[in-house]
Protein backbone atom coordinates (compact mmCIF):
# COMPACT_ATOMS: atom_id res chain seq x y z
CA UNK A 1 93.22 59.98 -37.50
CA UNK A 2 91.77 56.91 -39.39
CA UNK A 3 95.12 57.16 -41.89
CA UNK A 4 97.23 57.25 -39.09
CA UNK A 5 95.39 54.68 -37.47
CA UNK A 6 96.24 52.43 -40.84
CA UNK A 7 99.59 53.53 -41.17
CA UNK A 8 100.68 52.45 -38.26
CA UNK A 9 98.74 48.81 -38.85
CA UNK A 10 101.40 48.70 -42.12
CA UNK A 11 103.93 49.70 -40.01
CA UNK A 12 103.66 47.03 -37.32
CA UNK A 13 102.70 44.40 -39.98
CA UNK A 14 106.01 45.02 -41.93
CA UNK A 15 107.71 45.29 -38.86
CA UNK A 16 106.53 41.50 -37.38
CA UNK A 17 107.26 40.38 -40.80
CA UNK A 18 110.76 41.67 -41.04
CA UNK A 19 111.72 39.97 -37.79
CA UNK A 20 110.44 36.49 -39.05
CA UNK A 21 112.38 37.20 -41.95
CA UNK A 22 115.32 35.61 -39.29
CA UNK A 23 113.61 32.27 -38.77
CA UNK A 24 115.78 30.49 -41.30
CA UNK A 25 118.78 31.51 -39.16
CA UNK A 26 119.30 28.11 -38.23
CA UNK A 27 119.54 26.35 -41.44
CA UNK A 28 123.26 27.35 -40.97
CA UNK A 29 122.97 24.50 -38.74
CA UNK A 30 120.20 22.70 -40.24
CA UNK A 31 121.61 21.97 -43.33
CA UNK A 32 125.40 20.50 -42.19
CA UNK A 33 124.20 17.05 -43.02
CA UNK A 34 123.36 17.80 -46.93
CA UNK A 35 126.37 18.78 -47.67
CA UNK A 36 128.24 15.87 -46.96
CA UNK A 37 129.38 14.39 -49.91
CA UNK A 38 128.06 10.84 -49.40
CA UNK A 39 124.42 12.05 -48.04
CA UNK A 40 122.67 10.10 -50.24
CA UNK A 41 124.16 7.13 -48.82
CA UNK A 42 124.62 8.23 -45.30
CA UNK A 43 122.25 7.18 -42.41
CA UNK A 44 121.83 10.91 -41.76
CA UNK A 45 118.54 11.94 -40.56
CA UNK A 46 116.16 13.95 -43.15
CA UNK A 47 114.23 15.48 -40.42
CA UNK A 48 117.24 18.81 -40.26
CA UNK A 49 117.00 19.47 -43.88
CA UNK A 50 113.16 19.29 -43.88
CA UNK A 51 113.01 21.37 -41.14
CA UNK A 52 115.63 23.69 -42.72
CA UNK A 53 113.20 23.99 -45.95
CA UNK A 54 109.96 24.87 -44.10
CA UNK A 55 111.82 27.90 -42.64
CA UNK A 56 113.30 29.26 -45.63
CA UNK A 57 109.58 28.76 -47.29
CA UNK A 58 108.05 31.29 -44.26
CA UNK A 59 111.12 33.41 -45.16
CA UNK A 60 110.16 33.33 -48.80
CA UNK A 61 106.60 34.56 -47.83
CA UNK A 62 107.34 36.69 -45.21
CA UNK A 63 109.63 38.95 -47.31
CA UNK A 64 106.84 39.05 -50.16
CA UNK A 65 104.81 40.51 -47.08
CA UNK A 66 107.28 43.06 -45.81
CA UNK A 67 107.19 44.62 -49.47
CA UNK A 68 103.26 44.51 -49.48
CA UNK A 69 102.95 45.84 -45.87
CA UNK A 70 105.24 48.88 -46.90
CA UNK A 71 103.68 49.68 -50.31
CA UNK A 72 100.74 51.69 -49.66
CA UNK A 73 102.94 53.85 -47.57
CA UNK A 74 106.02 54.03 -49.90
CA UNK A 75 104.36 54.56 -52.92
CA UNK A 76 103.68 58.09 -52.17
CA UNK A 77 106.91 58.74 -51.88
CA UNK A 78 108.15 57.08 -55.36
CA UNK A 79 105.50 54.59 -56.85
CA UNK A 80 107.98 52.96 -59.33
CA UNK A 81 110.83 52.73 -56.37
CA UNK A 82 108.02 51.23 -54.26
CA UNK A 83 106.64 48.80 -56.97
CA UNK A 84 110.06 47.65 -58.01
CA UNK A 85 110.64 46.74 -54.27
CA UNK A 86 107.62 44.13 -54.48
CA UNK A 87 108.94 42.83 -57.42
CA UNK A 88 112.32 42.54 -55.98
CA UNK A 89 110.80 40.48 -53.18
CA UNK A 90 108.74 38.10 -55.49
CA UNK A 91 111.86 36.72 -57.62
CA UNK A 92 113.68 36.79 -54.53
CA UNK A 93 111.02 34.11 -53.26
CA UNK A 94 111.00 32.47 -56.70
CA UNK A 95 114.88 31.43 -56.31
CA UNK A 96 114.46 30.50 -52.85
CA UNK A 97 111.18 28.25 -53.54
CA UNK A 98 113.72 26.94 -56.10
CA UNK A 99 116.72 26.19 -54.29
CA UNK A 100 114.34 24.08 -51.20
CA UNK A 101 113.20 22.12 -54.69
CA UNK A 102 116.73 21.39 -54.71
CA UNK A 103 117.43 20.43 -51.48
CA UNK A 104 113.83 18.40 -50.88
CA UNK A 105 114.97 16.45 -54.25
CA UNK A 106 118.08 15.26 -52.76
CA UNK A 107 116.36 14.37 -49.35
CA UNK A 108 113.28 11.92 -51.77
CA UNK A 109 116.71 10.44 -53.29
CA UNK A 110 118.03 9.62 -49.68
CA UNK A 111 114.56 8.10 -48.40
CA UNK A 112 114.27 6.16 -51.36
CA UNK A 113 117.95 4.76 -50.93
CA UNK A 114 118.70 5.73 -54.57
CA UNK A 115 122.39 4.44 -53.72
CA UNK A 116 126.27 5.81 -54.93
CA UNK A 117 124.99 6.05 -58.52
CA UNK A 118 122.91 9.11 -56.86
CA UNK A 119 125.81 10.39 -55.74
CA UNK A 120 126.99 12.59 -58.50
CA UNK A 121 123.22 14.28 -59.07
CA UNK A 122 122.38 14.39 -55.02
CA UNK A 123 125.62 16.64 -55.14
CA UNK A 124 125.18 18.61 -58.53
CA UNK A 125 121.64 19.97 -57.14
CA UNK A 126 123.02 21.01 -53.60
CA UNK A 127 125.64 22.55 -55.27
CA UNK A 128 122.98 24.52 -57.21
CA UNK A 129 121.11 25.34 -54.29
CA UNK A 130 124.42 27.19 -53.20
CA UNK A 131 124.55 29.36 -56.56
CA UNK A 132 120.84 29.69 -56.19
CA UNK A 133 121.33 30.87 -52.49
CA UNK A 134 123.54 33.48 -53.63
CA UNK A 135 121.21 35.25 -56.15
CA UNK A 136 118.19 34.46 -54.19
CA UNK A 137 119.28 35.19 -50.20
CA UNK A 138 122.47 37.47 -50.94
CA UNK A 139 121.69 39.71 -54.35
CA UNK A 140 118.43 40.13 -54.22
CA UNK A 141 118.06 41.17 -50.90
CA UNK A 142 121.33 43.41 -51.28
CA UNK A 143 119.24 45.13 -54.12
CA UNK A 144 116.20 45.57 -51.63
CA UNK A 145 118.19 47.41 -49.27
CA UNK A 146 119.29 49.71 -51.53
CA UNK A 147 116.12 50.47 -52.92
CA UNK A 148 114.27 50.52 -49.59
CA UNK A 149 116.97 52.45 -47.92
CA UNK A 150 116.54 54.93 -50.31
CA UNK A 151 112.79 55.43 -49.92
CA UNK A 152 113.14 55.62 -46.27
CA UNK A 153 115.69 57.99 -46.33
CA UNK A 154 113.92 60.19 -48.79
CA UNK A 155 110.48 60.06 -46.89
CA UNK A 156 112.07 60.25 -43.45
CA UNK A 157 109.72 57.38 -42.57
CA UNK A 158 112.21 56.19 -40.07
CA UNK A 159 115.08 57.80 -38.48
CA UNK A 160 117.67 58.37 -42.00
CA UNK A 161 121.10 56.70 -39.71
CA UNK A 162 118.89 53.26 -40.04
CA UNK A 163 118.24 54.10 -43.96
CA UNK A 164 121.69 54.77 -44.63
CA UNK A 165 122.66 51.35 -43.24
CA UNK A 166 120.39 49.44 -45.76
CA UNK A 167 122.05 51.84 -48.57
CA UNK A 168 125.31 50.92 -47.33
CA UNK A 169 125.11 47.39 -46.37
CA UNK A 170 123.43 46.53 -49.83
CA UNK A 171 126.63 47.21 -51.77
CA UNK A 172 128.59 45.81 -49.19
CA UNK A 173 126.16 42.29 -49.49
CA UNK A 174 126.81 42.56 -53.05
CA UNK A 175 130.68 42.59 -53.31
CA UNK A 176 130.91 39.64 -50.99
CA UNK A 177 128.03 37.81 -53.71
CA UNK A 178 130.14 38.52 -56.62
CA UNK A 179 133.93 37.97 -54.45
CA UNK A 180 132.21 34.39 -54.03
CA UNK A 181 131.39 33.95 -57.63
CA UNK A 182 134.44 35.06 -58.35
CA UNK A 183 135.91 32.14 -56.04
CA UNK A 184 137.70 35.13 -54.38
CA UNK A 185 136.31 33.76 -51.29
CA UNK A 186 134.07 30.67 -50.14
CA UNK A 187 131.14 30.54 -49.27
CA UNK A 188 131.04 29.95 -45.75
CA UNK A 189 134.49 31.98 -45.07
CA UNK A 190 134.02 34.80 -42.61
CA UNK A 191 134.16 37.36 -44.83
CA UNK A 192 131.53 36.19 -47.01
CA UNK A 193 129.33 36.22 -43.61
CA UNK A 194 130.77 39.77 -42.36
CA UNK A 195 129.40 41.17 -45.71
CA UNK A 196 125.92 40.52 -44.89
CA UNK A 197 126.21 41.70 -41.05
CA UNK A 198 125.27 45.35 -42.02
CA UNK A 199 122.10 44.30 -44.19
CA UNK A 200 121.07 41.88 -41.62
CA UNK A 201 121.90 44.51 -39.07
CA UNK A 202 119.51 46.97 -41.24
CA UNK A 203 116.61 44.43 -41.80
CA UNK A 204 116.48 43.70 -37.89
CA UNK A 205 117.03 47.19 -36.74
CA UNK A 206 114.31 48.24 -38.88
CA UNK A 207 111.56 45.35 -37.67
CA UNK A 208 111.96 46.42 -34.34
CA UNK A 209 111.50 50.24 -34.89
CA UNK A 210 108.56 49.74 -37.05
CA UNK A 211 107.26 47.62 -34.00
CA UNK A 212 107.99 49.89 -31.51
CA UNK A 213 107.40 53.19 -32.62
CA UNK A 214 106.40 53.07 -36.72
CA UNK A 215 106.51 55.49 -39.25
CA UNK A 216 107.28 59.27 -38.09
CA UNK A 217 104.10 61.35 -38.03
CA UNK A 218 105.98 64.05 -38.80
CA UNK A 219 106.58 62.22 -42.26
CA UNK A 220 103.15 60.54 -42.80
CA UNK A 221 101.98 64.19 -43.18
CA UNK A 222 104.14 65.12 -45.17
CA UNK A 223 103.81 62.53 -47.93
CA UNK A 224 101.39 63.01 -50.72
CA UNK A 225 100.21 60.49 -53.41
CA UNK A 226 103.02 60.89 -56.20
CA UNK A 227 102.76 60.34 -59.93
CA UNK A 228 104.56 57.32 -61.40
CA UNK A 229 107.89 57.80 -61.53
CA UNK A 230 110.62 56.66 -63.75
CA UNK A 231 113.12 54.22 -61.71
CA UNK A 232 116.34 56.75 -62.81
């Protein structure tokens, strides 16, 4: 009873965490001012972007603690899968602690009224922060779906039509990354956005199951500590 009793503490804890994975929703919105090509010089408020780079910092965090929350649990099903999903999470905070460098640098230029001759370097490093946006918040977490999926959908942990949507909806994330590399597509076209609907779609689902009704039982008893794995 006690290991159920701490299973389902993981669960809920991974499933809170997943769902303020979302908080930086708004930065959409939030960061409409930076990219204006004459910021720096504008008499746009800072206050948005700041705002904007405290929420992608919790998201940062929080999806370092949705990997943590789920590891005791997953590593009995594949310890290597399980470890590689942590370390998926931790470079994909790395690029986004990175790319709110980027932005929060361009924000100290425009408070200290650095002028046009700022101009050029205020938009090189927001233009960075939208290459490091793509590796950090669209292929890394593309690869964490597919791992995680996988895991769940091995271990039955959840119901396997929600693990084959994270399977799924990684791939799908990644060829809208790399059609926006390509310059196939922009950025912010819809289809660059419709890519990520099924991962999002996953990552929510799965936050509010875990919540509501965590890991099967049926499942939990099933799963036995596992030797280390290799990743093929």
């Amino acid at each position: 009873m006690k290991a159920l009793d701490s299973n389902r503490k993981a669960s809920l804890a991974a499933g809170i965490l997943y769902l303020l994975t979302f908080v930086s929703v708004p930065t959409l919105a939030l960061y409409g001012s930076i990219h204006d090509a004459n910021y720096v010089v504008s008499s746009f408020p800072d206050t948005p972007v700041l705002i904007g780079g405290i929420l992608e910092i919790v998201v940062a965090l929080t999806g370092i603690g949705t990997a943590l929350a789920l590891y005791p649990v997953l590593k009995k099903e594949n310890e290597g899968m399980a470890l590689s999903l942590v370390g998926f999470r931790v470079l994909e905070a790395a690029t986004i602690f990175v790319g709110v460098m980027f932005l929060l640098t361009v924000v100290a230029l425009h408070q200290s009224g650095a002028g046009a001759g700022s101009l050029a370097i205020s938009r090189t490093l927001v233009t960075m922060y939208d290459r490091m946006f793509l590796i950090g918040q669209s292929f890394m977490p593309a690869l964490n779906d597919v791992v995680l999926g996988i895991l769940l959908y091995k271990s039955r942990l959840v119901p396997r039509g929600l693990s084959i949507i994270g399977i799924i909806g990684g791939p799908v994330l990644l060829a809208g990354t790399f059609s926006v590399m390509f310059g196939l597509i922009g950025q912010r076209d819809p289809l660059a956005g419709l890519s990520a609907v099924l991962v999002a779609g996953f990552e929510l689902s799965l936050g509010i199951y875990l919540i509501r009704k965590g890991f099967k039982p049926s499942a939990i008893a099933n799963l036995a500590p596992q030797p280390l794995k290799p990743l093929s």
